[in-house]
C-alpha atoms as a PDB file:
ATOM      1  CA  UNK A   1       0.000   0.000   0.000  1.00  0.00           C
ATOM      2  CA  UNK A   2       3.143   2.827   0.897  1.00  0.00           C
ATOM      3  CA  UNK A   3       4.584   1.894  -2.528  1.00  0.00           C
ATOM      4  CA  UNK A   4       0.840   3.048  -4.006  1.00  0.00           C
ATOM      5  CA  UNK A   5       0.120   5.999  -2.805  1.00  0.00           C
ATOM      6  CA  UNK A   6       3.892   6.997  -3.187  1.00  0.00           C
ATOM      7  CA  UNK A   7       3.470   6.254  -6.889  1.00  0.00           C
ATOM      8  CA  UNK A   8      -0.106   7.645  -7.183  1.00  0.00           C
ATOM      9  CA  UNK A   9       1.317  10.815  -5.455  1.00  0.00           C
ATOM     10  CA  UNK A  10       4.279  11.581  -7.883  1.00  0.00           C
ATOM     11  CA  UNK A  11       1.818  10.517 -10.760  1.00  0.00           C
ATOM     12  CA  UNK A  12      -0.912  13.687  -9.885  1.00  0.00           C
ATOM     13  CA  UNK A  13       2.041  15.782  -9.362  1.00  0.00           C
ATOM     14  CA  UNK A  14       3.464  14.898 -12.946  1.00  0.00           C
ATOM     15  CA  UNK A  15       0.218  15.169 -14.158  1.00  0.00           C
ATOM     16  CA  UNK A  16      -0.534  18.572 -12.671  1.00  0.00           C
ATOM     17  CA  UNK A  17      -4.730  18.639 -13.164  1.00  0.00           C
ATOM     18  CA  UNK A  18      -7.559  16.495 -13.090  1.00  0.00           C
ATOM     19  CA  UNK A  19      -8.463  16.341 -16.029  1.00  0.00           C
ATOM     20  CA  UNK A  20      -4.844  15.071 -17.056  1.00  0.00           C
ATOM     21  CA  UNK A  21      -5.150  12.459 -14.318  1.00  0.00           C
ATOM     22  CA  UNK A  22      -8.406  10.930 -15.720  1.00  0.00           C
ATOM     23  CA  UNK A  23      -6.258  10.667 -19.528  1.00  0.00           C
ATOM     24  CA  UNK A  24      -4.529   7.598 -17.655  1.00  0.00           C
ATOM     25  CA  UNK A  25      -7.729   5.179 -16.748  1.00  0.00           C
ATOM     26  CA  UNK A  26      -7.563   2.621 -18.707  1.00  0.00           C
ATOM     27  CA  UNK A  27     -10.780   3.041 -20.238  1.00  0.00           C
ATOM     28  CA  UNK A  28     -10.677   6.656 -20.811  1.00  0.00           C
ATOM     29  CA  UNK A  29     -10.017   8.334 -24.142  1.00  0.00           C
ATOM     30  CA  UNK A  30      -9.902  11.578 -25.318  1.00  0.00           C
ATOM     31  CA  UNK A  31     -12.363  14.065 -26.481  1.00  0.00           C
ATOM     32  CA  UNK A  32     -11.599  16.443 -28.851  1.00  0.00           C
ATOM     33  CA  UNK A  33     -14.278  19.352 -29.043  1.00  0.00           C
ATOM     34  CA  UNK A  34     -13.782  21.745 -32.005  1.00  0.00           C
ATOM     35  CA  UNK A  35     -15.798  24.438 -34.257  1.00  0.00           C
ATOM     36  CA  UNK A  36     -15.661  24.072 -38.262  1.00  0.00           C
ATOM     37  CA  UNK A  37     -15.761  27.205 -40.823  1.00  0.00           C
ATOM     38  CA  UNK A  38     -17.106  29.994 -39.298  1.00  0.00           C
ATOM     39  CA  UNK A  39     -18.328  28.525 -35.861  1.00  0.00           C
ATOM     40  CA  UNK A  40     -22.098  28.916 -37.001  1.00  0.00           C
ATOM     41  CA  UNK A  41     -23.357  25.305 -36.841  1.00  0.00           C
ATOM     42  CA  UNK A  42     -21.734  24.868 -33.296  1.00  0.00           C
ATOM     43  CA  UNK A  43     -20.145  22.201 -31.071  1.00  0.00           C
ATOM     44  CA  UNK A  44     -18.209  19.052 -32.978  1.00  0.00           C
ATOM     45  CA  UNK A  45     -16.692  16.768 -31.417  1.00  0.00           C
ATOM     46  CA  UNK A  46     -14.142  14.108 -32.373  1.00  0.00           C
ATOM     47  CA  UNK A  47     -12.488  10.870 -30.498  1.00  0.00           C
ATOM     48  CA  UNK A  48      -9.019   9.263 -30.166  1.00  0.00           C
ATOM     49  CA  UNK A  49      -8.235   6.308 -27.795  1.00  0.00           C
ATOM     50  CA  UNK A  50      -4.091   6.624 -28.691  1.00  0.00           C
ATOM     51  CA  UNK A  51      -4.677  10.839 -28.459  1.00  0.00           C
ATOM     52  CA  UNK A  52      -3.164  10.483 -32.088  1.00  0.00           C
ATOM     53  CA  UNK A  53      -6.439   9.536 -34.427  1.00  0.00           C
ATOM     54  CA  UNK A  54      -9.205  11.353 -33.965  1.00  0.00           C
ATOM     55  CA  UNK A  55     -12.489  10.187 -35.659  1.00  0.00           C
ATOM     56  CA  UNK A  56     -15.444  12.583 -35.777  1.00  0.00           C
ATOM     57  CA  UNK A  57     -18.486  11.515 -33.963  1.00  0.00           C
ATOM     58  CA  UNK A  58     -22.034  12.038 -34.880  1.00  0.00           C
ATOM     59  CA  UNK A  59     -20.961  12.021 -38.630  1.00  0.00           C
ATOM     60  CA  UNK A  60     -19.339  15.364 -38.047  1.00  0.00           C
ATOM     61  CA  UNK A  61     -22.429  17.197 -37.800  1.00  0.00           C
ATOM     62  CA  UNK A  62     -22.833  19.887 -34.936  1.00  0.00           C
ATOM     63  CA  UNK A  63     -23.570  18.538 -31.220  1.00  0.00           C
ATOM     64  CA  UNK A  64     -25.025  21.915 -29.848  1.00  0.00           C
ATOM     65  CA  UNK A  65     -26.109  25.127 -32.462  1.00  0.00           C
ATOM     66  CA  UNK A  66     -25.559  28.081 -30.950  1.00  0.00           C
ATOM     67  CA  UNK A  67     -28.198  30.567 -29.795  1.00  0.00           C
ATOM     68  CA  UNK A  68     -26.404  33.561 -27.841  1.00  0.00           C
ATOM     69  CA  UNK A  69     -25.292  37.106 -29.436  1.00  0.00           C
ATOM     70  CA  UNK A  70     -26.437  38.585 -32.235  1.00  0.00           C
ATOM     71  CA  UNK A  71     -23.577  36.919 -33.827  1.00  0.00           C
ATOM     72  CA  UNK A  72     -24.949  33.548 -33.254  1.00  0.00           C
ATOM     73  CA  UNK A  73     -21.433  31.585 -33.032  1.00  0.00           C
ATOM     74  CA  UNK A  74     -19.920  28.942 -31.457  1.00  0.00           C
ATOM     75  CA  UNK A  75     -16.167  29.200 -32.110  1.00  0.00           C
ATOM     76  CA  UNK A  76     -13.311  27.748 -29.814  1.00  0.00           C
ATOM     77  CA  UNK A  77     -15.169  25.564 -27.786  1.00  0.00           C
ATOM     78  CA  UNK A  78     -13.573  24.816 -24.786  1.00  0.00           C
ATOM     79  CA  UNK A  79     -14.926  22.158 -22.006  1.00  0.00           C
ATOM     80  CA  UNK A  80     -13.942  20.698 -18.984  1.00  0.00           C
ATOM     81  CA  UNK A  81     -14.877  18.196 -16.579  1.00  0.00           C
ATOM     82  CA  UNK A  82     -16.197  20.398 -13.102  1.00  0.00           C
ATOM     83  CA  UNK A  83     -15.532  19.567  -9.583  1.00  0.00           C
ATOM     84  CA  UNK A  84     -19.835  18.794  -9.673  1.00  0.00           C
ATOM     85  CA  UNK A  85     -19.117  15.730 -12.154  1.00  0.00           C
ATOM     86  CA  UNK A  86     -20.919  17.953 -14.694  1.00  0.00           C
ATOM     87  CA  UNK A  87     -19.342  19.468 -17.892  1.00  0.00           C
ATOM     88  CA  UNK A  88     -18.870  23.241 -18.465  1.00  0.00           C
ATOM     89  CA  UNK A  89     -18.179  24.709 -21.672  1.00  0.00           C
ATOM     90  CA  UNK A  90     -17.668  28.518 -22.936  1.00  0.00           C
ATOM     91  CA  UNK A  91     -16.763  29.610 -26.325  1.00  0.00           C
ATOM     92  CA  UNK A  92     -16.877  32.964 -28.612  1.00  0.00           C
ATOM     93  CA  UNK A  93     -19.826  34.097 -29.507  1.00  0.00           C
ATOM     94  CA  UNK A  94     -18.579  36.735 -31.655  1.00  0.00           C
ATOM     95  CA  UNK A  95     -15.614  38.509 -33.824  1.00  0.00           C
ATOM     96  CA  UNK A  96     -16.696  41.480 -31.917  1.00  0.00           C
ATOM     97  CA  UNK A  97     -18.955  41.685 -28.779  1.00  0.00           C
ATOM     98  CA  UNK A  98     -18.405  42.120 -24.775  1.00  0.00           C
ATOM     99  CA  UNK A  99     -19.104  38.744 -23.793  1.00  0.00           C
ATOM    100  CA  UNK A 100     -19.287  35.118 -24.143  1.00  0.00           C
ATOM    101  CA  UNK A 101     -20.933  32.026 -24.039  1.00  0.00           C
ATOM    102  CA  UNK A 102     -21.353  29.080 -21.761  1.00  0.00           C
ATOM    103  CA  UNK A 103     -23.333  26.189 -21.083  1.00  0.00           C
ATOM    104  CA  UNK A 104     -23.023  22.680 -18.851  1.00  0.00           C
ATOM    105  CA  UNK A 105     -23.901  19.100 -19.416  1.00  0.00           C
ATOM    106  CA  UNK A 106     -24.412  16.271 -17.401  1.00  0.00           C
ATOM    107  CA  UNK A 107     -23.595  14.222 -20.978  1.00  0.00           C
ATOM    108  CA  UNK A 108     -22.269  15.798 -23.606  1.00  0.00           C
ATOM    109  CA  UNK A 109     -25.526  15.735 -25.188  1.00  0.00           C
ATOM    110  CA  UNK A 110     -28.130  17.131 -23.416  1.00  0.00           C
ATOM    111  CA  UNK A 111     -27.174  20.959 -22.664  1.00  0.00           C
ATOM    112  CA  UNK A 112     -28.849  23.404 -20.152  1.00  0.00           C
ATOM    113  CA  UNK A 113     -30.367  26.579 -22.359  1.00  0.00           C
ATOM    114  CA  UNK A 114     -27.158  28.829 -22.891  1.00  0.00           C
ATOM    115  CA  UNK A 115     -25.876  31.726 -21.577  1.00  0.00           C
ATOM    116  CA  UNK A 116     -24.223  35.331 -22.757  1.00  0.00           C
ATOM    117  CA  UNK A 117     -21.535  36.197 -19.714  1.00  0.00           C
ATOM    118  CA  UNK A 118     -21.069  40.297 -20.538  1.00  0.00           C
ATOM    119  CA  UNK A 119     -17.417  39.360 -18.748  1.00  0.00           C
ATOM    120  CA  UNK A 120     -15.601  42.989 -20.926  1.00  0.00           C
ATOM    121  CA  UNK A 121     -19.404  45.107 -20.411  1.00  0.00           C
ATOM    122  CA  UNK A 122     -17.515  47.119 -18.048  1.00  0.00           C
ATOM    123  CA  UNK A 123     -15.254  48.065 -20.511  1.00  0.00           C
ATOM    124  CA  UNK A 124     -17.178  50.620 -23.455  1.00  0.00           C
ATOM    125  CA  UNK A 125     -14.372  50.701 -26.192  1.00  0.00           C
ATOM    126  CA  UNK A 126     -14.005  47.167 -25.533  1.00  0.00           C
ATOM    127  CA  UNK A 127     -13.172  45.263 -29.184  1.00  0.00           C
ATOM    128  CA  UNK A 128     -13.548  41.763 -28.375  1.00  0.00           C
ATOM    129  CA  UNK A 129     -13.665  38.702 -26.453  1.00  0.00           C
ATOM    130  CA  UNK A 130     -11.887  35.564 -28.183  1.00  0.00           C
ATOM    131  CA  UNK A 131     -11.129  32.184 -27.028  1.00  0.00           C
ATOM    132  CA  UNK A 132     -12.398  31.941 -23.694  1.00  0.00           C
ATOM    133  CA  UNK A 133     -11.114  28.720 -21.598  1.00  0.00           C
ATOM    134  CA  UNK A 134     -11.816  27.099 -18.177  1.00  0.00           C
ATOM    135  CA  UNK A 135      -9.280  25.910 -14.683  1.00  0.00           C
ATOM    136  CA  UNK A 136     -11.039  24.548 -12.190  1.00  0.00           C
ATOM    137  CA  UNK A 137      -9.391  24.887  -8.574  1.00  0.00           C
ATOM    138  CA  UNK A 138      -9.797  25.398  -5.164  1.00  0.00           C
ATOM    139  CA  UNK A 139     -13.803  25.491  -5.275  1.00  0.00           C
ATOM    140  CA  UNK A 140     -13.669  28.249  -8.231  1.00  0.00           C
ATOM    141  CA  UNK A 141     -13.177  28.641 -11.808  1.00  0.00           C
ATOM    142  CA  UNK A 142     -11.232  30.957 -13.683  1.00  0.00           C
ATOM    143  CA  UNK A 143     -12.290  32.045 -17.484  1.00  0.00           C
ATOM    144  CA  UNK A 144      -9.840  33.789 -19.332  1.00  0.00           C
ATOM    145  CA  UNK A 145     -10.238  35.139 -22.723  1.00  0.00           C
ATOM    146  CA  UNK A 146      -8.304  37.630 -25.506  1.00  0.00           C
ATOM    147  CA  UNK A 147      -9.315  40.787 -25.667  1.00  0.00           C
ATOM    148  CA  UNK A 148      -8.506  44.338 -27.061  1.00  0.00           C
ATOM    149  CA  UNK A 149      -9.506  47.511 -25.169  1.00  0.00           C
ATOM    150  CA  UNK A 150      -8.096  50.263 -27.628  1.00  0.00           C
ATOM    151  CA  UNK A 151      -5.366  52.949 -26.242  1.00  0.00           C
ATOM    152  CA  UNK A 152      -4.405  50.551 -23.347  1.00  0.00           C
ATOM    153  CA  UNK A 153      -1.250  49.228 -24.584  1.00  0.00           C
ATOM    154  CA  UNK A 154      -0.037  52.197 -26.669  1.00  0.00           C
ATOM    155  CA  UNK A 155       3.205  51.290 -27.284  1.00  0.00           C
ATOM    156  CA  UNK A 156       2.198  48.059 -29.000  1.00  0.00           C
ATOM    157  CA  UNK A 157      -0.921  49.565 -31.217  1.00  0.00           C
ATOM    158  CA  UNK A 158       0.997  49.325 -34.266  1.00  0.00           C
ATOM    159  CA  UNK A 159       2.186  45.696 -34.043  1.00  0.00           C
ATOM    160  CA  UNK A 160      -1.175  44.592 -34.591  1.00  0.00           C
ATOM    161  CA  UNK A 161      -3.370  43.092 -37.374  1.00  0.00           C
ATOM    162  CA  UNK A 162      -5.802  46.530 -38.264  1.00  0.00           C
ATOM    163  CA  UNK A 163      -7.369  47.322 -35.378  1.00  0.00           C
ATOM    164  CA  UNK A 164      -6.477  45.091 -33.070  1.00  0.00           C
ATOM    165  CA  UNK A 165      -3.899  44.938 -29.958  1.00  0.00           C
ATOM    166  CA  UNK A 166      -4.980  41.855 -27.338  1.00  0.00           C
ATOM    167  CA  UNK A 167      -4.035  41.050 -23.858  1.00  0.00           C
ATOM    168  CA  UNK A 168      -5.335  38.231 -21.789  1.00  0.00           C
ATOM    169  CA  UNK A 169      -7.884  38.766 -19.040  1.00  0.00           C
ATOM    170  CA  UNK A 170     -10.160  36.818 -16.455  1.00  0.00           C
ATOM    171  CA  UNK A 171     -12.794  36.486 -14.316  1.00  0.00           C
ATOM    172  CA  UNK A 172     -13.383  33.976 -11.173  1.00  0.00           C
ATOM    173  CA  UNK A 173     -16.941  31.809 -10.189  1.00  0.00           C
ATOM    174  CA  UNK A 174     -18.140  29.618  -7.784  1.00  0.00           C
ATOM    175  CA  UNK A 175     -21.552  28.977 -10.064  1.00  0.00           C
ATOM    176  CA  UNK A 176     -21.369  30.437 -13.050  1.00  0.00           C
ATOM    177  CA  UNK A 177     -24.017  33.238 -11.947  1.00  0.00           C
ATOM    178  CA  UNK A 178     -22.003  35.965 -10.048  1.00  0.00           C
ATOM    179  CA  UNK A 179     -17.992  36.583 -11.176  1.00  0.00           C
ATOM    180  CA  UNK A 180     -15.640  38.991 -10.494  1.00  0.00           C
ATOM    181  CA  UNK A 181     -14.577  41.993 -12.353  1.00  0.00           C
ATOM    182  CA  UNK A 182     -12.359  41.338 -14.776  1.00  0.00           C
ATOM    183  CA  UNK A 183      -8.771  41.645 -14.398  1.00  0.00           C
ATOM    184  CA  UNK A 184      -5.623  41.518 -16.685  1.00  0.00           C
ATOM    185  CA  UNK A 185      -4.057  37.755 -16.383  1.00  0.00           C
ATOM    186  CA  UNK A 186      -0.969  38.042 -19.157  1.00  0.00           C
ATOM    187  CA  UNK A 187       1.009  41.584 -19.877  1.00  0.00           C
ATOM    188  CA  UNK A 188       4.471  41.498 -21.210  1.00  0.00           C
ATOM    189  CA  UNK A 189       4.584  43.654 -23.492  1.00  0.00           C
ATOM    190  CA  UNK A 190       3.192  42.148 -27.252  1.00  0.00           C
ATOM    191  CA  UNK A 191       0.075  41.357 -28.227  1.00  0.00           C
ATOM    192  CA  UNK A 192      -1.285  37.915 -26.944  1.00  0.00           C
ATOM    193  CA  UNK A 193      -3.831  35.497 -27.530  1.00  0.00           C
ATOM    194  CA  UNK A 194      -4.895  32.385 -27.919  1.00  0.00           C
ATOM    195  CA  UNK A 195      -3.741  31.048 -23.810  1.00  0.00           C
ATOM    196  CA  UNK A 196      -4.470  27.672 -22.437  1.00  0.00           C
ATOM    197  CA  UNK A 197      -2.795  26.673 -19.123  1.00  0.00           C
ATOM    198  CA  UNK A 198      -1.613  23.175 -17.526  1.00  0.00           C
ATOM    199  CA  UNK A 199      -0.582  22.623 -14.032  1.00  0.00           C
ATOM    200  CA  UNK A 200       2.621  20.305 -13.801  1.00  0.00           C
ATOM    201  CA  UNK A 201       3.677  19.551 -10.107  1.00  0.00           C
ATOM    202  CA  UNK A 202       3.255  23.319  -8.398  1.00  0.00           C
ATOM    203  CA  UNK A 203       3.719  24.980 -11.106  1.00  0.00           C
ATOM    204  CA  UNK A 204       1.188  26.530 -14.119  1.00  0.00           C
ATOM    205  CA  UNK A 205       2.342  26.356 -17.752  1.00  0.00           C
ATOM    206  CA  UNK A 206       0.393  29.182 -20.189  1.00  0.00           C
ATOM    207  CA  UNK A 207       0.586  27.615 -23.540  1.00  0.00           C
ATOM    208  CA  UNK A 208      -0.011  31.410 -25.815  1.00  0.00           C
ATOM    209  CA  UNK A 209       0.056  32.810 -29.361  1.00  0.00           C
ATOM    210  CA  UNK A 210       2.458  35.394 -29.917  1.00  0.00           C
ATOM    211  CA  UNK A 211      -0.147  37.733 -31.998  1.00  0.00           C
ATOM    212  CA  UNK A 212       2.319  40.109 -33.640  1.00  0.00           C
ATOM    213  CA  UNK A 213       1.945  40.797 -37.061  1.00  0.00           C
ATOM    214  CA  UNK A 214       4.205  43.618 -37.381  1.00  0.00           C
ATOM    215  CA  UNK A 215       7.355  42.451 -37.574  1.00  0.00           C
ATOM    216  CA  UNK A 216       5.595  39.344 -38.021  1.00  0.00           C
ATOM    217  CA  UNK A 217       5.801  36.623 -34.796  1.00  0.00           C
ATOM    218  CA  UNK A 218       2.316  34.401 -35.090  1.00  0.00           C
ATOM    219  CA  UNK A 219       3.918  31.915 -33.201  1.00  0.00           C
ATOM    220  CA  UNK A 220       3.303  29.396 -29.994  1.00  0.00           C
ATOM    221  CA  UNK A 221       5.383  30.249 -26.464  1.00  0.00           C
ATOM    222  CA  UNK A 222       5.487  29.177 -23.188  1.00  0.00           C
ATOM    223  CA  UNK A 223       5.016  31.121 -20.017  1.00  0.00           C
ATOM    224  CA  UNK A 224       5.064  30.087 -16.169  1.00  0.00           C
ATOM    225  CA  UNK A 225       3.845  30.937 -13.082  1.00  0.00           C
ATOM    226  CA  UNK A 226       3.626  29.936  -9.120  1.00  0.00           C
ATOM    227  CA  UNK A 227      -0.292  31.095  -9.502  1.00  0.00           C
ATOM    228  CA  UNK A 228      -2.806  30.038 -11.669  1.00  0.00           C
ATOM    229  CA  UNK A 229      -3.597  33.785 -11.656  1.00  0.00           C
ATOM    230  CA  UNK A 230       0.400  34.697 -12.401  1.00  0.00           C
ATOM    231  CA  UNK A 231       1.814  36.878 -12.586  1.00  0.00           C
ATOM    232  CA  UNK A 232       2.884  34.789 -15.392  1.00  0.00           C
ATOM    233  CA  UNK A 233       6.415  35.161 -16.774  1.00  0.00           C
ATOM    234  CA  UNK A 234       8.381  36.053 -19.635  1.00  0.00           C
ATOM    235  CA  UNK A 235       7.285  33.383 -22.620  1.00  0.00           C
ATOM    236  CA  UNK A 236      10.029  31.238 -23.934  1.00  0.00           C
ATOM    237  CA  UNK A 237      11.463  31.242 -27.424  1.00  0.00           C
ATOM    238  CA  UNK A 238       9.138  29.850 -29.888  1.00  0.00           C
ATOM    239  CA  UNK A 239       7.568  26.356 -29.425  1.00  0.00           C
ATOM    240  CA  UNK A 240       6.747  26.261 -33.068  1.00  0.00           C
ATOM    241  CA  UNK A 241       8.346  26.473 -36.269  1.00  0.00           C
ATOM    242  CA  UNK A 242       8.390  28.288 -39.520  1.00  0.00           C
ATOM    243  CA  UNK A 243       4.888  28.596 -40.158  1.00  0.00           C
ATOM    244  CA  UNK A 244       1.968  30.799 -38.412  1.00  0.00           C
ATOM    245  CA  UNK A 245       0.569  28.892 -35.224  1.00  0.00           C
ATOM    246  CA  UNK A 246      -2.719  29.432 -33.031  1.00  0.00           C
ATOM    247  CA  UNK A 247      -5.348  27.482 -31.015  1.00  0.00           C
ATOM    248  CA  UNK A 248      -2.890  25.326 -28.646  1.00  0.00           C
ATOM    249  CA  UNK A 249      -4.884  22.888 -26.235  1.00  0.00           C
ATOM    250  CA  UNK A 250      -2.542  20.496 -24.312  1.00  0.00           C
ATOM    251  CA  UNK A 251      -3.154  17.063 -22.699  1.00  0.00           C
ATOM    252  CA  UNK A 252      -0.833  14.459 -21.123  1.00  0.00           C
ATOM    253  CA  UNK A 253      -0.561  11.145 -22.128  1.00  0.00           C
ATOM    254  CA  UNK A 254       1.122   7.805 -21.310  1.00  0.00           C
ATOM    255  CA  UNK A 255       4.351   9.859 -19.941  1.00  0.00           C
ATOM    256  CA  UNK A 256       4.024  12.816 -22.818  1.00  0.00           C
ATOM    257  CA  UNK A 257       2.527  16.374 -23.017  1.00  0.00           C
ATOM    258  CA  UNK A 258       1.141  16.510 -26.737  1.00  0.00           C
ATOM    259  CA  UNK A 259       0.294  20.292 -27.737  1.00  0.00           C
ATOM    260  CA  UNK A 260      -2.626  20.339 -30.453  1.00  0.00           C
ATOM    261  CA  UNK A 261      -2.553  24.004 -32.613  1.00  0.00           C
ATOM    262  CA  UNK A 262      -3.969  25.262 -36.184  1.00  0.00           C
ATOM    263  CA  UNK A 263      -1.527  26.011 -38.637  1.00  0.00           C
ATOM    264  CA  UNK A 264      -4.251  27.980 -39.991  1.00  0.00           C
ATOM    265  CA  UNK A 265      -2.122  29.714 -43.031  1.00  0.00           C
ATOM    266  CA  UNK A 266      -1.116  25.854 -44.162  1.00  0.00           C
ATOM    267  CA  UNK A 267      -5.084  24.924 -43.514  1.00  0.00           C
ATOM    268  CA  UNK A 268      -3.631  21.890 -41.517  1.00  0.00           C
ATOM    269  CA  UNK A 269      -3.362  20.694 -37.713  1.00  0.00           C
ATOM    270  CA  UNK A 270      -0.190  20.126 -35.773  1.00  0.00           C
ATOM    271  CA  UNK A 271       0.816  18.104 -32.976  1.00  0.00           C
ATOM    272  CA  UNK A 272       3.877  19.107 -30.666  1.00  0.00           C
ATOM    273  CA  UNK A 273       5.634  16.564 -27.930  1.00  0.00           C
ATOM    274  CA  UNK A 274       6.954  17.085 -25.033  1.00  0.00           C
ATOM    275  CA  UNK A 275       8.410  14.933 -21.656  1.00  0.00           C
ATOM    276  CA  UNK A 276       9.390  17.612 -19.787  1.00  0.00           C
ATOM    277  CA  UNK A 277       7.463  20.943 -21.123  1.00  0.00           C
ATOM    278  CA  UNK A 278      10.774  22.058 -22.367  1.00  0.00           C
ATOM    279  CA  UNK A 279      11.669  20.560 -25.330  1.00  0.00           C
ATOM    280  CA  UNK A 280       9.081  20.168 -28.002  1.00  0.00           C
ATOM    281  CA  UNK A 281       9.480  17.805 -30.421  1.00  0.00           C
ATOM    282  CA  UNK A 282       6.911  18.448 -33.602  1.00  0.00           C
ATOM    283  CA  UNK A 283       5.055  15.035 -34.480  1.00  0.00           C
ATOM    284  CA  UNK A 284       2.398  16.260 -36.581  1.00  0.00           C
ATOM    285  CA  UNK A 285       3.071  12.991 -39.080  1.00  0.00           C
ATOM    286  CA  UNK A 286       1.605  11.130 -36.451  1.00  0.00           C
ATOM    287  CA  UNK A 287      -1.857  13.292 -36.596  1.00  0.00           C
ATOM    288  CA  UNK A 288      -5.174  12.385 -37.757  1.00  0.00           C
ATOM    289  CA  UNK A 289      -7.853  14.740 -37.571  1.00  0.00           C
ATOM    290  CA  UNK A 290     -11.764  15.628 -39.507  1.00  0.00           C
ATOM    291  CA  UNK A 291     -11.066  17.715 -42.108  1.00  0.00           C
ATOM    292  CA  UNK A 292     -11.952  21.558 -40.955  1.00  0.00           C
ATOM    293  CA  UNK A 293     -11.240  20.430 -37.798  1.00  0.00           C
ATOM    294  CA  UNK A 294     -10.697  24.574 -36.160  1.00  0.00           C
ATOM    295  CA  UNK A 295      -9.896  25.667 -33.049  1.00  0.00           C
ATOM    296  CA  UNK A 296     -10.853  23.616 -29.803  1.00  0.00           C
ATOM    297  CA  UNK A 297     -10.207  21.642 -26.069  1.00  0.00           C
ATOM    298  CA  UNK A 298      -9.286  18.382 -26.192  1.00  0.00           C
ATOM    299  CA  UNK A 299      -9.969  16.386 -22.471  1.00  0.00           C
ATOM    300  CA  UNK A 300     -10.963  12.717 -21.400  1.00  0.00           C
ATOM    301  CA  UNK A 301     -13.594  10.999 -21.322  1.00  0.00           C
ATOM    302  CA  UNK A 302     -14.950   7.702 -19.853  1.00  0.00           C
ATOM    303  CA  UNK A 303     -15.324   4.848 -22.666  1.00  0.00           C
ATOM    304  CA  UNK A 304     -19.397   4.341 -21.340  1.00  0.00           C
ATOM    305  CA  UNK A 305     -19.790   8.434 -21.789  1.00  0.00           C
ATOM    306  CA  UNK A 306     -17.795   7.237 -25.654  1.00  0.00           C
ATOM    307  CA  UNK A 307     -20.830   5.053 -26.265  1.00  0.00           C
ATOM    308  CA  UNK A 308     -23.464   7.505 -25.052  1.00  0.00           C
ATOM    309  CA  UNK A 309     -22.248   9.927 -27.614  1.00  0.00           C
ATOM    310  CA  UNK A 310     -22.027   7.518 -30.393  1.00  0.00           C
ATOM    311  CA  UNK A 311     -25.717   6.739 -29.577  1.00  0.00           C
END
């Protein structure tokens, strides 16, 4: 029994998250939820027992249309598994509005009605609010999103594509019905987007898009922090190659961190690898996705909640 809980113990901290942890049970696999075109016809979602081949479920048709903003979108979907057992998903509504969306599921399937969450309303010049994601901890969740607020980050205005200069922001909830004011989560000094974070041992990994166009970056990096709030540090060099990157979700698996992203100028997906969330080792041979597969989450799911969706 000591040598089990030893090993379970340095296994969670490796791991870092919950939702990491679950990617080991042996009859788990993952869940890769995703938007196609335009984000109009909503929620897909695609399957991969090896986190390698993903197969589209439902015949790639849309799981959940969206209904919030005038907009009517459902782009960047991103869910995870809550502390209630239930699953929580928000998304952008939007290329341009002060909110975004969210809904929760006991099943993947059946969705309570949906929700517009005004998190920038605060804010009047307020552009945008893109590619909102979820971290569950300590009895509260944190959203975080891209957005641009125009004249807040003068010295960076020009670096942008048009009119646009983002910075990452978030809110906390205990229920999804009252949240905090929002607050800046990543500021060093470029324009930023795109963030998904990973807890590894005690510390948080913010998987980002370097957003500058001018001179051109469009590239993944790597920040850190002792917080899952930060402040989050200087990113790394880039993660990715010659090529423009965006949309990076990140999962461990079988002793591996594998970092999903859109090479959306190249109209193709790429898979990064990584043992120690250092060195990044680009796989993307090994990668089998729907075609139009766009920006999404990818988490684990039980192989029973597998056959409910395949239903």
């Amino acid at each position: 029994m000591y040598r089990c809980s030893r090993f379970v113990v340095l296994f969670i901290l490796i791991a870092g998250c919950f939702q990491t942890v679950v990617a080991q049970s042996g009859d788990s696999v993952f869940l890769f939820s995703y938007f196609k075109n335009n984000g109009e016809d909503g929620l897909h979602l695609a399957y991969s027992k090896d986190g390698y081949t993903y197969t589209a479920l439902k015949s790639d048709s849309s799981f959940l249309k969206p209904t919030v903003s005038a907009d009517k979108l459902m782009r960047d979907p991103c869910i995870i598994r809550g502390h209630d057992g239930r699953f929580h998903m928000v998304w952008t509504v939007s290329w341009n509005d002060k909110g975004i969306g969210y809904s929760s599921s006991a099943d993947l399937v059946n969705w309570e009605p949906q929700q517009f969450i005004p998190v920038m309303a605060h804010e009047p010049t307020v552009l945008n609010c893109w590619a909102p994601e979820i971290f569950y901890e300590n009895g509260s969740y944190m959203i975080y999103w891209a957005s641009t607020i125009p004249g807040r980050f003068p010295a960076t205005d020009s670096g942008g594509d048009e009119k646009y200069n983002h910075r990452m922001y978030y809110v906390s909830t205990r229920d999804f019905k009252q949240f905090t004011k929002a607050a800046l989560l990543y500021e060093q000094g470029f324009n930023v987007i795109d963030a998904t974070i990973q807890k590894a041992g005690k510390k948080y990994y913010m998987f980002l898009k370097d957003e500058t166009r001018y001179p051109p970056q469009k590239n993944l990096r790597v920040a850190t922090s002792s917080k899952l709030a930060g402040p989050y540090s200087m990113p790394s060099a880039p993660v990715t190659g010659d090529y423009w990157a965006e949309g990076p979700t990140v999962v461990y698996n079988k002793g591996s961190w594998l970092m999903y992203f859109d090479k959306y100028t190249l109209h193709k997906y790429g898979l990064l690898e990584s043992r120690d969330l250092l060195r990044w080792n680009d796989v993307s041979e090994k990668l089998k996705v729907p075609n139009g597969l766009r920006h999404g989450t990818v988490l684990t799911i039980s192989a029973g909640e597998l056959d409910r969706l395949m239903q």
